[in-house]
PDB file of N, CA and C in Angstrom:
ATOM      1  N   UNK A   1     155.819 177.095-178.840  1.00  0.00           N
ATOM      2  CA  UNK A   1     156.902 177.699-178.106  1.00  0.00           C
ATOM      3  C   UNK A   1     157.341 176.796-176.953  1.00  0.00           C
ATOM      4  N   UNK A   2     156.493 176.320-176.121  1.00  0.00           N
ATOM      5  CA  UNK A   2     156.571 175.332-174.849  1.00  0.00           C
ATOM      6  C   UNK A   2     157.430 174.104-175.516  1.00  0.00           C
ATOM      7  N   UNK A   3     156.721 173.785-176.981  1.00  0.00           N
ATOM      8  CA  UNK A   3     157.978 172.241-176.915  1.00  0.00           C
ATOM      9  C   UNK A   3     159.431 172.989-177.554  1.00  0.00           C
ATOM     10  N   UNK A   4     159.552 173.712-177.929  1.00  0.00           N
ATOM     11  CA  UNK A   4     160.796 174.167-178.640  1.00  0.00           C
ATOM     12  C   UNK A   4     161.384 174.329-177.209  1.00  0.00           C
ATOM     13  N   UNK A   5     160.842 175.154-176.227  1.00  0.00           N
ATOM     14  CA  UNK A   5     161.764 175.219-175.024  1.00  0.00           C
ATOM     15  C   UNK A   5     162.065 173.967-174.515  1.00  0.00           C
ATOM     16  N   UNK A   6     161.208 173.254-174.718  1.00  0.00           N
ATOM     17  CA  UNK A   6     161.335 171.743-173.813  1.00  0.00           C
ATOM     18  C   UNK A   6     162.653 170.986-174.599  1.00  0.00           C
ATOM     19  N   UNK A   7     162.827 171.192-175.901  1.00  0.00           N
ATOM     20  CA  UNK A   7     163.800 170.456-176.721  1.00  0.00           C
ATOM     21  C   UNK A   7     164.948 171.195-176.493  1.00  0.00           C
ATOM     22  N   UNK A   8     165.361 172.422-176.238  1.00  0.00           N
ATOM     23  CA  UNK A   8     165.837 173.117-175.831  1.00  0.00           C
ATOM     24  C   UNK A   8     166.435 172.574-174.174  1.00  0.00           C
ATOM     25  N   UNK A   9     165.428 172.081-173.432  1.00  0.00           N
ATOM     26  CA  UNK A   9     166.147 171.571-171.951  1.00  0.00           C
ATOM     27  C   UNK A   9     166.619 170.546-172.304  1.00  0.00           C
ATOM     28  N   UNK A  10     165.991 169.478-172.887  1.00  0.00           N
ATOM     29  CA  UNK A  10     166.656 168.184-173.458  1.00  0.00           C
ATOM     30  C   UNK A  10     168.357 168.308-174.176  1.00  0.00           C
ATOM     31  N   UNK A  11     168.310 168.848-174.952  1.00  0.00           N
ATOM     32  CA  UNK A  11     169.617 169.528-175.539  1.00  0.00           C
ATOM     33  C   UNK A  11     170.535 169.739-174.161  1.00  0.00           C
ATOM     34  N   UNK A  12     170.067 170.502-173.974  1.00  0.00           N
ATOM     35  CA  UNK A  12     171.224 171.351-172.468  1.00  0.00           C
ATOM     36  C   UNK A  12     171.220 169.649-171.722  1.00  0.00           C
ATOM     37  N   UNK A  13     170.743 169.101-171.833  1.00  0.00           N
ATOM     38  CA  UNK A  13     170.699 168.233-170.172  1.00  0.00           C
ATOM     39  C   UNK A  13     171.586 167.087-170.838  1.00  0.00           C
ATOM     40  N   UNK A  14     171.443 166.942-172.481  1.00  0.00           N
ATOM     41  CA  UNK A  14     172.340 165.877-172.835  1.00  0.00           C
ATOM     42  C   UNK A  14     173.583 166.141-172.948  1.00  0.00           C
ATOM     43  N   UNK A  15     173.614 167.450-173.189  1.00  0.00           N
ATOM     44  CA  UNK A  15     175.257 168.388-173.245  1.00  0.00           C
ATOM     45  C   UNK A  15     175.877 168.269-172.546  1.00  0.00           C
ATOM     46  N   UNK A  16     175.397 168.425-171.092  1.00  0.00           N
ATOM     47  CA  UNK A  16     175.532 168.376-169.817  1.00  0.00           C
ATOM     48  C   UNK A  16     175.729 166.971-169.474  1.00  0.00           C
ATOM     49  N   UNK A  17     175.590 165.871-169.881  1.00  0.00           N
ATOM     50  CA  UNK A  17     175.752 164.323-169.858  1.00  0.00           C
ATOM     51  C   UNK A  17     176.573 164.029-170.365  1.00  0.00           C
ATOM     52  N   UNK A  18     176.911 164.457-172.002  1.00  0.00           N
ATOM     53  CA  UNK A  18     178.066 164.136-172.611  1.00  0.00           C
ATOM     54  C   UNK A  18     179.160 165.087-172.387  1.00  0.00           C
ATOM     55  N   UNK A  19     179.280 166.094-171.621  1.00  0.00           N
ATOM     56  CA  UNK A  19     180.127 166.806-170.962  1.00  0.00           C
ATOM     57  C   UNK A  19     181.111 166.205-169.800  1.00  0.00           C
ATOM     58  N   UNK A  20     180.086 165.824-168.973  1.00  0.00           N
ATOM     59  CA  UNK A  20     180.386 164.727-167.857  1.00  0.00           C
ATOM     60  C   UNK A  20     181.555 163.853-168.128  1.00  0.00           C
ATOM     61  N   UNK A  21     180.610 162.979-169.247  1.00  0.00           N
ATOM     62  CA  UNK A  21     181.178 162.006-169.636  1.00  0.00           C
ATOM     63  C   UNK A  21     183.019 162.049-170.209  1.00  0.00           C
ATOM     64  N   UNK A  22     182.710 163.200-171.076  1.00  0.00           N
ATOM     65  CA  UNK A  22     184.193 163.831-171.744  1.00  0.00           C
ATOM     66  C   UNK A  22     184.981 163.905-170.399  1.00  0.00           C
ATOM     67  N   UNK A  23     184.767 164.365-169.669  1.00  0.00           N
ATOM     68  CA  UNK A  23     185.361 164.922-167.990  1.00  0.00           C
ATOM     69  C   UNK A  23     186.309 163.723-167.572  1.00  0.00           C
ATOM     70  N   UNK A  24     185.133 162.722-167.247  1.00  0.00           N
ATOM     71  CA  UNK A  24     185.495 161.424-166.570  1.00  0.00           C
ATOM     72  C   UNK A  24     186.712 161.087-167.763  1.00  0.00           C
ATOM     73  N   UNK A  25     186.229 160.602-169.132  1.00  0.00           N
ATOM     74  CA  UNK A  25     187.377 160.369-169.819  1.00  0.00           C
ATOM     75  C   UNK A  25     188.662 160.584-169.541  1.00  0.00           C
ATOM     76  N   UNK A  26     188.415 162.232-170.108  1.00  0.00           N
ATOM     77  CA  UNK A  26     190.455 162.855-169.731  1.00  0.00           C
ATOM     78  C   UNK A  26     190.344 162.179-168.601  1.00  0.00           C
ATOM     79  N   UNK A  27     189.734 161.716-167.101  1.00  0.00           N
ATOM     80  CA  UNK A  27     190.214 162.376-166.004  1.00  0.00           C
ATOM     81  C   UNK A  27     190.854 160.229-166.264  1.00  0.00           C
ATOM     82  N   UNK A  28     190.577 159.500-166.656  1.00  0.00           N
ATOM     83  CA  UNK A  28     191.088 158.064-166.442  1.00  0.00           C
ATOM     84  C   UNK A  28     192.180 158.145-167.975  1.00  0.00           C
ATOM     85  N   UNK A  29     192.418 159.483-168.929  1.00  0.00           N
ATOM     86  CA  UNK A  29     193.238 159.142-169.391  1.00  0.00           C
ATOM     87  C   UNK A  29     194.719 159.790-168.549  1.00  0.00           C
ATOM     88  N   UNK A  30     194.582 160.670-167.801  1.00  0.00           N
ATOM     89  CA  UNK A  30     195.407 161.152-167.696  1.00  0.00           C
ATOM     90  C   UNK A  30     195.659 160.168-166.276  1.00  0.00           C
ATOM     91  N   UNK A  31     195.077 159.645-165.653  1.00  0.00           N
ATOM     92  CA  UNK A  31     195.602 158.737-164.348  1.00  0.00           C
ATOM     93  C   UNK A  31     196.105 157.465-165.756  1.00  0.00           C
ATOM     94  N   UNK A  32     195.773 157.193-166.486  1.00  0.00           N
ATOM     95  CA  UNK A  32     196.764 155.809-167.254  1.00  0.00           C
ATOM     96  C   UNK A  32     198.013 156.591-167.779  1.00  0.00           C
ATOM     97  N   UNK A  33     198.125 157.853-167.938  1.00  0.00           N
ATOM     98  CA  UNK A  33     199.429 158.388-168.450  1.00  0.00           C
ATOM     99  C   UNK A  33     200.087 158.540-167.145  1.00  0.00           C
ATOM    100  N   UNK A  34     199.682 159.107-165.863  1.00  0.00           N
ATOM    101  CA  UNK A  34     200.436 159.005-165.085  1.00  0.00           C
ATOM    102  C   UNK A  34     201.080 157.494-164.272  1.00  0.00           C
ATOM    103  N   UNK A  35     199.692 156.775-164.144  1.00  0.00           N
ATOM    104  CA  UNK A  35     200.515 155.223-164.179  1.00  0.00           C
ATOM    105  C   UNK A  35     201.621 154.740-165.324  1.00  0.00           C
ATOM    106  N   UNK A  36     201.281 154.641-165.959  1.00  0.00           N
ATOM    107  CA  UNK A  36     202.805 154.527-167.296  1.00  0.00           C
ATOM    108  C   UNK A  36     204.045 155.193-166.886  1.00  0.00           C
ATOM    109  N   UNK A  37     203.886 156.612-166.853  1.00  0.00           N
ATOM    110  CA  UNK A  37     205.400 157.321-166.538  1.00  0.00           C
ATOM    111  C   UNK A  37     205.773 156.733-165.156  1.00  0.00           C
ATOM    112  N   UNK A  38     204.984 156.695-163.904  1.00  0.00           N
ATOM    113  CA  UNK A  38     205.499 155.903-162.407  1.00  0.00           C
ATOM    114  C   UNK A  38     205.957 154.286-162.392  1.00  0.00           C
ATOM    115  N   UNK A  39     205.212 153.841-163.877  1.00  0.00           N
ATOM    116  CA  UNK A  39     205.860 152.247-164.157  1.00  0.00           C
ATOM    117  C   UNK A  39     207.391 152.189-164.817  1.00  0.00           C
ATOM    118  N   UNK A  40     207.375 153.830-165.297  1.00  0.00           N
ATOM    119  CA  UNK A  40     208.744 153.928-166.254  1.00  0.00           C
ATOM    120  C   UNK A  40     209.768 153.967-165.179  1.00  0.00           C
ATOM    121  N   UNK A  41     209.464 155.056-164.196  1.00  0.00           N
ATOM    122  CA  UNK A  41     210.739 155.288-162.851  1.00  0.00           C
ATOM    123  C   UNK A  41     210.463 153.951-161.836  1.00  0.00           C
ATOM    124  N   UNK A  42     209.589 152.992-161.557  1.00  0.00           N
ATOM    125  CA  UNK A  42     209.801 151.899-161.236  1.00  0.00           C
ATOM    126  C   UNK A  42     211.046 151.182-162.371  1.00  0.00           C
ATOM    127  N   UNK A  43     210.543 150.533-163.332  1.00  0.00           N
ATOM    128  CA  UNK A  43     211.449 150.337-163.924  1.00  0.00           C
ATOM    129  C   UNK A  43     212.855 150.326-164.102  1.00  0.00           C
ATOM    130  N   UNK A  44     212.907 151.889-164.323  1.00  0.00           N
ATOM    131  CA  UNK A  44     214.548 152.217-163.940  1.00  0.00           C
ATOM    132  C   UNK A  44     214.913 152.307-162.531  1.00  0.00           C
ATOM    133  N   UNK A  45     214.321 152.393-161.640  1.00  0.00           N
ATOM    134  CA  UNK A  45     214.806 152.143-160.307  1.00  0.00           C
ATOM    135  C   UNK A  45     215.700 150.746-160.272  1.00  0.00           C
ATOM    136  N   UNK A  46     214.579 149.752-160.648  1.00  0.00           N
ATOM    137  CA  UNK A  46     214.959 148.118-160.618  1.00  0.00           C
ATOM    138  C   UNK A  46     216.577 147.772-161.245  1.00  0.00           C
ATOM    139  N   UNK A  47     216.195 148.476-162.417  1.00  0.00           N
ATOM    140  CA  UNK A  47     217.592 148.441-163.300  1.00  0.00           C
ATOM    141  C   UNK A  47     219.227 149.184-162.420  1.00  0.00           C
ATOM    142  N   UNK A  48     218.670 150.152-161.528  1.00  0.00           N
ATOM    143  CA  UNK A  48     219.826 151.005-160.871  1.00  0.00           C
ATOM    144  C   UNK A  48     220.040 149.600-159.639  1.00  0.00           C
ATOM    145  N   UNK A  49     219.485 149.476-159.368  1.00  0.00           N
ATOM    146  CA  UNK A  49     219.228 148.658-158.270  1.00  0.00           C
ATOM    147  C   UNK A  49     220.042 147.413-158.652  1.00  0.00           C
ATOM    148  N   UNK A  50     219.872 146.785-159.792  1.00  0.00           N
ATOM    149  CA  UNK A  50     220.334 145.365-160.602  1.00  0.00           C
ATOM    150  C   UNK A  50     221.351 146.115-160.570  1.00  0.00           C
ATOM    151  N   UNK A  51     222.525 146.761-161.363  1.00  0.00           N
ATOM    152  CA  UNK A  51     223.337 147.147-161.819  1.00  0.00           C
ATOM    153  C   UNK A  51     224.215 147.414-160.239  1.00  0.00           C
ATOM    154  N   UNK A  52     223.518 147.745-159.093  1.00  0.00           N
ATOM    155  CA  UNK A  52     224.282 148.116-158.168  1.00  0.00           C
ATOM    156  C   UNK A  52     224.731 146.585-156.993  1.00  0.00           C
ATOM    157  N   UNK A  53     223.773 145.961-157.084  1.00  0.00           N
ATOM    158  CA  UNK A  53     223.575 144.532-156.982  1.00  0.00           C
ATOM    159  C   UNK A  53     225.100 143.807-157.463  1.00  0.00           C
ATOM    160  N   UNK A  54     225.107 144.010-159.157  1.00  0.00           N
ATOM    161  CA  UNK A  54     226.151 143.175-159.713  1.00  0.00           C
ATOM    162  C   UNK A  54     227.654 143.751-159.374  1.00  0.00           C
ATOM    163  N   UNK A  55     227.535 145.616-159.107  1.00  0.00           N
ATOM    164  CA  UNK A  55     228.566 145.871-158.811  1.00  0.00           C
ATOM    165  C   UNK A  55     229.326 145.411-157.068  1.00  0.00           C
ATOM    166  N   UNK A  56     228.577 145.320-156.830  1.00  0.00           N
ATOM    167  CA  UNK A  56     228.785 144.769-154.928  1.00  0.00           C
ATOM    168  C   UNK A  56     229.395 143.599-154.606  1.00  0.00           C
ATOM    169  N   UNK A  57     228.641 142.666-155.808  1.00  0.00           N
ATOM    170  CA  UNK A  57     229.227 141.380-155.515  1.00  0.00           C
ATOM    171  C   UNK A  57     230.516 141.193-156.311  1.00  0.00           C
ATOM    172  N   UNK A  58     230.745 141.677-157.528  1.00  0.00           N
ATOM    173  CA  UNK A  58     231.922 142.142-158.037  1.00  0.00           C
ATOM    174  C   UNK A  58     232.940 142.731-157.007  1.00  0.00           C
ATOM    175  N   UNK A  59     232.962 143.842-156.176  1.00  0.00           N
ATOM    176  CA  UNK A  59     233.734 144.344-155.995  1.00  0.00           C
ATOM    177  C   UNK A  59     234.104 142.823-154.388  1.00  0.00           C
ATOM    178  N   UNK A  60     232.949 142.303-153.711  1.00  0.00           N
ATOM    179  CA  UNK A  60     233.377 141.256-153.027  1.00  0.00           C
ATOM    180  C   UNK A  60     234.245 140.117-153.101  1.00  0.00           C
ATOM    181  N   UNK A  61     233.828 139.796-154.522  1.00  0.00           N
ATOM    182  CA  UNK A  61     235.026 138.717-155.174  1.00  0.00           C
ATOM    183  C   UNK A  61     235.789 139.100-154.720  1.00  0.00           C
ATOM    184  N   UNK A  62     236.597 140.259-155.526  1.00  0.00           N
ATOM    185  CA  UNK A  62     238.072 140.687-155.204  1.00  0.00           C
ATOM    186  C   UNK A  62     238.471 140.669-153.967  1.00  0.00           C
ATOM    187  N   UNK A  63     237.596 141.588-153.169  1.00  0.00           N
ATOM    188  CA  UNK A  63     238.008 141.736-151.913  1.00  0.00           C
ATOM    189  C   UNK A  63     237.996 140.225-151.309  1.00  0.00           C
ATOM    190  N   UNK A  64     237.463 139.340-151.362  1.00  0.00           N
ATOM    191  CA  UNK A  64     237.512 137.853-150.606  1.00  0.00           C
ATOM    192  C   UNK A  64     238.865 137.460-151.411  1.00  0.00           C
ATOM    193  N   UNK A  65     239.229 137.260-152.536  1.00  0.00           N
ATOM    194  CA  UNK A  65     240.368 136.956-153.244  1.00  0.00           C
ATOM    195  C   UNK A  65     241.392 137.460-152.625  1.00  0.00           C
ATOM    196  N   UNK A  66     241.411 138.670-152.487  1.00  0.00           N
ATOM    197  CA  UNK A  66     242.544 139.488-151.662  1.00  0.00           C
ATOM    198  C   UNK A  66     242.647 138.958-150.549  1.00  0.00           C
ATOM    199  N   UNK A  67     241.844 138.905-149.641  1.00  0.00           N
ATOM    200  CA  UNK A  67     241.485 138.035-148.596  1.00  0.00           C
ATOM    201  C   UNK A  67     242.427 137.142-148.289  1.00  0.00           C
ATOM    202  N   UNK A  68     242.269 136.151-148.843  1.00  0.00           N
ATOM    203  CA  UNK A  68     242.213 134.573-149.306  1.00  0.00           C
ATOM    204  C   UNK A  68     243.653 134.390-149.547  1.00  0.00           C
ATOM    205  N   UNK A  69     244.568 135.406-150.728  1.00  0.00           N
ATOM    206  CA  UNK A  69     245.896 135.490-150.670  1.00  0.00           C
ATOM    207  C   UNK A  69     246.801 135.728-149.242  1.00  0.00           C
ATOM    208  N   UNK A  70     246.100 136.252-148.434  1.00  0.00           N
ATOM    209  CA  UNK A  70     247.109 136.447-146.970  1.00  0.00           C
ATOM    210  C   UNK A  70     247.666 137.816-147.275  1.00  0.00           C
ATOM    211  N   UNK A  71     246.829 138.871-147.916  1.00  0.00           N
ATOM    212  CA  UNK A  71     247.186 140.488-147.890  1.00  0.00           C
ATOM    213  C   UNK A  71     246.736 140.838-146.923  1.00  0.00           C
ATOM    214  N   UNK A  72     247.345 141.210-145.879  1.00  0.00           N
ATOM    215  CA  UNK A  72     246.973 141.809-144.367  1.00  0.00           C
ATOM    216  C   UNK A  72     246.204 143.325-144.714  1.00  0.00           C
ATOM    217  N   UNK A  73     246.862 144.027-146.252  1.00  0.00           N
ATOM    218  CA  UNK A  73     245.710 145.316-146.074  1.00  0.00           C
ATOM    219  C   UNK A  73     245.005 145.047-146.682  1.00  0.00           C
ATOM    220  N   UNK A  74     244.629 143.586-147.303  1.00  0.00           N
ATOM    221  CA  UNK A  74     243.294 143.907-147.752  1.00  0.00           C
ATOM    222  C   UNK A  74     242.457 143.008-146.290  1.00  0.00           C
ATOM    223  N   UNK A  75     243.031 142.200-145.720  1.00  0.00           N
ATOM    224  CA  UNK A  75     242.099 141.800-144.591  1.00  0.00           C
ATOM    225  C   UNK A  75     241.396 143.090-143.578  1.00  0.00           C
ATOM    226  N   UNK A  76     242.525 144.172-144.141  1.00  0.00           N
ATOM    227  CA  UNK A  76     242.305 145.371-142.907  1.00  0.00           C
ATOM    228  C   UNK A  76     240.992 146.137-143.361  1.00  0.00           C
ATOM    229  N   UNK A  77     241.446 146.325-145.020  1.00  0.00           N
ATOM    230  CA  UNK A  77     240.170 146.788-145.746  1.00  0.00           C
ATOM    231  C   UNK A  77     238.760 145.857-146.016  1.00  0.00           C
ATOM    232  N   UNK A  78     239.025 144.929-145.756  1.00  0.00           N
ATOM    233  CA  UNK A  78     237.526 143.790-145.556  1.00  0.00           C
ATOM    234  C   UNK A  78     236.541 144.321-144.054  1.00  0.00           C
ATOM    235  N   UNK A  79     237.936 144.331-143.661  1.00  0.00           N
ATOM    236  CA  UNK A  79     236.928 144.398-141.599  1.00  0.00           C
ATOM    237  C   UNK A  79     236.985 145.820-141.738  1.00  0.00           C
ATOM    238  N   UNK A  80     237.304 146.609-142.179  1.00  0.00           N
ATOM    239  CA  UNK A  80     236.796 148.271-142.522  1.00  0.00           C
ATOM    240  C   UNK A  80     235.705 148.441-143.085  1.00  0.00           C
ATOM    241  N   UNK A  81     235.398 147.800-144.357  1.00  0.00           N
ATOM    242  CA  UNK A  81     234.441 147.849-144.759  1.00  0.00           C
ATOM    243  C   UNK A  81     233.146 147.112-144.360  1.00  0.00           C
ATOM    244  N   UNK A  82     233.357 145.895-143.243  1.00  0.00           N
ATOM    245  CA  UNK A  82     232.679 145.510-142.786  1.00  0.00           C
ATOM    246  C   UNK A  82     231.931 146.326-141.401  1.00  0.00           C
ATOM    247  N   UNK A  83     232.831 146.777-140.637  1.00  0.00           N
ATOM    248  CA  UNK A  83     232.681 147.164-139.527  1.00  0.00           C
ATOM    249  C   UNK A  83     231.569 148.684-140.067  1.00  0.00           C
ATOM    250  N   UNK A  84     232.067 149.086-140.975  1.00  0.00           N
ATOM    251  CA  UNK A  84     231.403 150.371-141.719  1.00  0.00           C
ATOM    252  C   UNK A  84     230.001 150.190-142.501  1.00  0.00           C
ATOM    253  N   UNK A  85     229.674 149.166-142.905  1.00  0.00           N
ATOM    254  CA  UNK A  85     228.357 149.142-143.109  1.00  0.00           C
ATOM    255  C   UNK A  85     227.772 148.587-142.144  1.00  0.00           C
ATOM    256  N   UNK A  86     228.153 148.051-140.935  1.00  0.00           N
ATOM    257  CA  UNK A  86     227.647 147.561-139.578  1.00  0.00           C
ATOM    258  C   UNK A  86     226.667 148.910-139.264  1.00  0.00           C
ATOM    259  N   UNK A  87     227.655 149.867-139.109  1.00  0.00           N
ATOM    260  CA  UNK A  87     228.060 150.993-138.366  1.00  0.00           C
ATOM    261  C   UNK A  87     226.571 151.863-139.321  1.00  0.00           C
ATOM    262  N   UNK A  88     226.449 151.746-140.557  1.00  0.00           N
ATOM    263  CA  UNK A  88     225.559 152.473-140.672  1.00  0.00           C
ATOM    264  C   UNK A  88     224.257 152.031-141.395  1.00  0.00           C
ATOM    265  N   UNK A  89     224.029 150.763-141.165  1.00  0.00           N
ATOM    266  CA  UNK A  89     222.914 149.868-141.067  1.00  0.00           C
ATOM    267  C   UNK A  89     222.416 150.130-139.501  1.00  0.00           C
ATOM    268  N   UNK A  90     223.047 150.246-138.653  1.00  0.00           N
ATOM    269  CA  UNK A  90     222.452 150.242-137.038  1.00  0.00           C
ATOM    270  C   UNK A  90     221.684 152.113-137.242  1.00  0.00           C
ATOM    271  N   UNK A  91     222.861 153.170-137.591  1.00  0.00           N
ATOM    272  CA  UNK A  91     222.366 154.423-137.654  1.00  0.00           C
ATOM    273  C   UNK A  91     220.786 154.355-138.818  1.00  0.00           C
ATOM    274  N   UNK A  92     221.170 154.018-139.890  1.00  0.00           N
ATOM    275  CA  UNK A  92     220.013 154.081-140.638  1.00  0.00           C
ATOM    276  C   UNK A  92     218.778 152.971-139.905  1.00  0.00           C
ATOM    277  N   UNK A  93     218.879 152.414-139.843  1.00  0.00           N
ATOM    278  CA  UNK A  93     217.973 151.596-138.922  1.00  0.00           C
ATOM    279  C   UNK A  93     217.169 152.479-137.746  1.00  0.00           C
ATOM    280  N   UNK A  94     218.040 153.110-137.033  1.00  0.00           N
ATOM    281  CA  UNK A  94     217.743 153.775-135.739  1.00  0.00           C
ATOM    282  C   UNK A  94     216.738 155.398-136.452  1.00  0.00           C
ATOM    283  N   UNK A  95     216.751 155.720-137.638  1.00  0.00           N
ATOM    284  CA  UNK A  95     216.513 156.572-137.880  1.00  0.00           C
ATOM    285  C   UNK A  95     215.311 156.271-138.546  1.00  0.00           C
ATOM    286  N   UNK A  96     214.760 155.365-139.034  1.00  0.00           N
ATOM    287  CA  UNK A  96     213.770 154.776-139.689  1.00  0.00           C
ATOM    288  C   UNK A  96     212.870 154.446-139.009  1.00  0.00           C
ATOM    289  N   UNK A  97     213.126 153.494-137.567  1.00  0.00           N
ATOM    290  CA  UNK A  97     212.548 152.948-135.959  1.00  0.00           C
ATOM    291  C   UNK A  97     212.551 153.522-135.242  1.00  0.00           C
ATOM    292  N   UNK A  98     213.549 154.490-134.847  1.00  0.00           N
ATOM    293  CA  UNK A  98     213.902 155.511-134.088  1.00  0.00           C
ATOM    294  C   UNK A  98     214.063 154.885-133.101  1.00  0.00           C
ATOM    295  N   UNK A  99     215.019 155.321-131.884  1.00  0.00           N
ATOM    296  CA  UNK A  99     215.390 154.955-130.455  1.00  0.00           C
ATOM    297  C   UNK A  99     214.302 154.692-129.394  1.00  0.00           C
ATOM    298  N   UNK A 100     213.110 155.889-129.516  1.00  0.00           N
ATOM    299  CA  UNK A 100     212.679 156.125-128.975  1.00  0.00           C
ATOM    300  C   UNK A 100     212.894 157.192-127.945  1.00  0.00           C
ATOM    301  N   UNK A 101     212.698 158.575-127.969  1.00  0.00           N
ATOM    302  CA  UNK A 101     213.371 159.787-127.348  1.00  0.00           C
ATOM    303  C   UNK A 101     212.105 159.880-126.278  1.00  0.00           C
ATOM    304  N   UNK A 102     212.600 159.307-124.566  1.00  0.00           N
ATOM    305  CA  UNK A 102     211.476 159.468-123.777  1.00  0.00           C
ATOM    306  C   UNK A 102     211.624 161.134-123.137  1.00  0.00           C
ATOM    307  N   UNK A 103     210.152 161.147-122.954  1.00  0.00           N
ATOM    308  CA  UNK A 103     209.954 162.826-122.413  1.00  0.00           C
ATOM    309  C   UNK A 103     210.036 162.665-120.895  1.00  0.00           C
ATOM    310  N   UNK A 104     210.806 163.190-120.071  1.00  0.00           N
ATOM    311  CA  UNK A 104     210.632 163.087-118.499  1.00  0.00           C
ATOM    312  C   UNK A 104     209.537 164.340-118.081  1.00  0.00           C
TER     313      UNK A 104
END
C-alpha cells in the first residue's frame, strides 16, 4: 500500500511539473503572438509615415514652383503655411516640455 501511495505522489508531482511546464509554454506563445501583431502596427505605422513623407515633399515642389513663377498668392500661401507649422511646432513642443507653470 505505502509504495502504491508513493507512486501515486510521484505521478501528482510530475503532473504538477509538466503542468508548469505547459503554463510557461502558452505563456511565451502568446507573448510571440503578441510581439508579431505590435511588429504588424509598427510596420504599418512606417508605411503611413513613408506615404505621408512622399506626400509633403510632393505637395512642396509645387508650392516652391509656384513660388519660383512670381505668383504673389502662392508666395502668400508658402509664408502661411510656413508661419503655421512654426506656430504649431512651438505649441506642440510646449506641450510635450511644457513651459513650466511656477507655483507662487
Amino acid at each position: 500500500m505505502s509504495e502504491a501511495y508513493e507512486r501515486e505522489r510521484q505521478n501528482n508531482s510530475r503532473l504538477d511539473e509538466l503542468s508548469s511546464k505547459v503554463s510557461a509554454l502558452r505563456g511565451v506563445t502568446i507573448n510571440i503572438y503578441d510581439n508579431a501583431r505590435d511588429q504588424g502596427v509598427i510596420d504599418s505605422s512606417n508605411e503611413v509615415f513613408s506615404n505621408m513623407g512622399t506626400s509633403l515633399k510632393g505637395s512642396a515642389g509645387r508650392l516652391t514652383r509656384m513660388a519660383q513663377q512670381g505668383n504673389k498668392v502662392a508666395i502668400l500661401k508658402l509664408a502661411g503655411i510656413l508661419v503655421a507649422i512654426i506656430v504649431v511646432l512651438y505649441w506642440t513642443l510646449g506641450l510635450f516640455f511644457g513651459r513650466g507653470s511656477k507655483a507662487t
